[in-house]
Protein backbone atom coordinates (compact mmCIF):
# COMPACT_ATOMS: atom_id res chain seq x y z
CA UNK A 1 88.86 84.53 -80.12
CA UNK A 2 90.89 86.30 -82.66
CA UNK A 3 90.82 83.02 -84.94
CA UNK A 4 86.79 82.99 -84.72
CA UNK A 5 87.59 79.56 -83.02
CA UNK A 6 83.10 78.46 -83.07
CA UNK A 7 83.84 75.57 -80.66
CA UNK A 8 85.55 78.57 -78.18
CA UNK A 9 82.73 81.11 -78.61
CA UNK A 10 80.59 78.39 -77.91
CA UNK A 11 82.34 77.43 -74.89
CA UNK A 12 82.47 81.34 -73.69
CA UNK A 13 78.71 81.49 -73.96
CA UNK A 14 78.15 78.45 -72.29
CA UNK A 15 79.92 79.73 -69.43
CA UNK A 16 78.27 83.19 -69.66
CA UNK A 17 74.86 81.42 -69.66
CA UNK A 18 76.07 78.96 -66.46
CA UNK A 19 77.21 81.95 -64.66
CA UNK A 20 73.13 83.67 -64.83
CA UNK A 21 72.59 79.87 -63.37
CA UNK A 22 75.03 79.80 -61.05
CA UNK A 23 73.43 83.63 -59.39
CA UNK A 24 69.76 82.03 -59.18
CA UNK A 25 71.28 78.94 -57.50
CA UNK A 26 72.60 80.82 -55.06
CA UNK A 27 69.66 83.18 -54.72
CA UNK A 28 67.43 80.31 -53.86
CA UNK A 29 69.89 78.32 -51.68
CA UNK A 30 69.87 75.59 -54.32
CA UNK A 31 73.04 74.03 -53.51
CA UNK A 32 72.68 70.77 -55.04
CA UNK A 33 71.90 72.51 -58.49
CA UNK A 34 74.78 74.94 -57.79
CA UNK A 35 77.02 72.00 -58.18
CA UNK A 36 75.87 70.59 -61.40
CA UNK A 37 76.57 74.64 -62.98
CA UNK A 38 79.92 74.65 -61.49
CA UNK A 39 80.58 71.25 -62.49
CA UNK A 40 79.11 72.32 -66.02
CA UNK A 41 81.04 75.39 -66.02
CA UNK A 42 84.13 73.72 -65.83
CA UNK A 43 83.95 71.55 -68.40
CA UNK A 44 82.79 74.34 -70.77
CA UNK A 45 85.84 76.42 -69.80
CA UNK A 46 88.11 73.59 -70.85
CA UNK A 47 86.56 74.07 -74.16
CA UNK A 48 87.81 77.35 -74.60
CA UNK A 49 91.94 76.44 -75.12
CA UNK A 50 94.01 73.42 -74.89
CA UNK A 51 96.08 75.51 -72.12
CA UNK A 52 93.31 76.12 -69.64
CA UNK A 53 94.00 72.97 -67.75
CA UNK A 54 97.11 70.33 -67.56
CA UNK A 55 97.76 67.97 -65.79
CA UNK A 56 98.72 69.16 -62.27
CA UNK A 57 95.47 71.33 -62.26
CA UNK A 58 93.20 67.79 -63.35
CA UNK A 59 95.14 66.08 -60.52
CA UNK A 60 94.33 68.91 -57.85
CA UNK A 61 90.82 69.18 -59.05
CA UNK A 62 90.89 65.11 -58.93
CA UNK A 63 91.86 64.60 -55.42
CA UNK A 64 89.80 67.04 -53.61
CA UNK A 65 86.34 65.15 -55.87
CA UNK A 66 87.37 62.28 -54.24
CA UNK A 67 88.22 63.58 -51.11
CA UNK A 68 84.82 64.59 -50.48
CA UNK A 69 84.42 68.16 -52.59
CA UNK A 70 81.22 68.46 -54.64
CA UNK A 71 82.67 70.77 -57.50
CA UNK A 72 85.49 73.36 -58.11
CA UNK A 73 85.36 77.27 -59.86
CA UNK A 74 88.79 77.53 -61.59
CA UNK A 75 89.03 81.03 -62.17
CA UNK A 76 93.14 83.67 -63.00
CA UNK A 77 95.43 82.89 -65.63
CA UNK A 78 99.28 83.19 -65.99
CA UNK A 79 100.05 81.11 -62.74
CA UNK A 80 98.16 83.71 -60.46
CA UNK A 81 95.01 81.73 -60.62
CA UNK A 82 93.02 79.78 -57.93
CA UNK A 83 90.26 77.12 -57.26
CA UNK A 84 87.73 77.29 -55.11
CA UNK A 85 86.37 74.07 -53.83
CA UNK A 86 82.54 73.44 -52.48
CA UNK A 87 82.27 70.76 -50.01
CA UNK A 88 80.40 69.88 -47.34
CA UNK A 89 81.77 71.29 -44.14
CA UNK A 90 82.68 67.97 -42.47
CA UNK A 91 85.02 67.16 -45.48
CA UNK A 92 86.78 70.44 -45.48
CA UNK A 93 90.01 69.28 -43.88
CA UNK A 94 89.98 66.26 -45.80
CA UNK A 95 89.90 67.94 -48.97
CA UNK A 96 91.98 70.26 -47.76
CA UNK A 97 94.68 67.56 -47.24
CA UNK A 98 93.94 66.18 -50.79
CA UNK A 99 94.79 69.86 -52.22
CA UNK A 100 97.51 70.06 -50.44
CA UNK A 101 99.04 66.70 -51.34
CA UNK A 102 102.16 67.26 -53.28
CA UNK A 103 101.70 70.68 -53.68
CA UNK A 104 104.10 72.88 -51.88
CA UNK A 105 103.65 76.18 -53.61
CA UNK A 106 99.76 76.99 -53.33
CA UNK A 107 97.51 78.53 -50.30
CA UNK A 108 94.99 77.50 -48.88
CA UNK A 109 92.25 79.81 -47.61
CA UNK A 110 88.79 78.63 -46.33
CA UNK A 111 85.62 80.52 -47.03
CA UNK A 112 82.22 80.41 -45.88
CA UNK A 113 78.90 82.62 -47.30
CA UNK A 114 77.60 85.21 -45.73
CA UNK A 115 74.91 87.70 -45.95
CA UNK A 116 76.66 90.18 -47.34
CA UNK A 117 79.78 88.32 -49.10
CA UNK A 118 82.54 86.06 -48.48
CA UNK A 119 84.77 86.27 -45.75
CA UNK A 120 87.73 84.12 -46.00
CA UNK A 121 91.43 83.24 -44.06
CA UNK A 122 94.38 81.69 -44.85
CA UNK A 123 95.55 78.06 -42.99
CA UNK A 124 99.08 77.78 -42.10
């Protein structure tokens, strides 16, 4: 930002634009679309800095694609960050696993939406 970096504003707007997207998606239950903004979103946040993502973080957010997760919002900084995964409830555990694979500082919480938020808890 402070270097006027375009390619970075670009990216910041992108993801300011995919974020309006990502509130009518969920307003209309559009989950299918939800993951294509998410999905988008990422990539446009990788834009941004060559130190938003390494490779650890592309491994985790590998493994739980494959595992059965449609999409991921990577969201902190400074090693207090998180990812939350979308996936179809009956891959959950199975992603879960894939997350969790070779990973032996991180939590994992599930969530689920509500009407009036998300609730989440922690698995042991």
């Amino acid at each position: 930002m402070r270097d006027r970096n375009e390619f970075a504003l670009d990216a910041m707007h992108a993801i300011k634009e995919e974020a309006f997207r990502m509130k009518e998606c969920l307003l209309r239950g559009d989950f299918p679309s939800l993951y294509n903004v998410l999905r988008s979103s990422w990539e446009s946040k990788k834009r941004m800095a060559s130190h938003i993502v390494n490779e650890n973080i592309e491994g985790i957010y590998a493994r739980a694609l494959e595992a059965g997760a449609k999409c991921a919002k990577i969201s902190g900084a400074g090693g207090g960050g998180f990812m939350m995964f979308l996936a179809d409830p009956i891959y959950i555990d199975k992603v879960a696993a894939a997350v969790k694979a070779g990973q032996e500082d991180g939590l994992i919480y599930r969530c689920h939406f509500t009407g009036s938020g998300v609730k989440a808890w922690r698995i042991q």
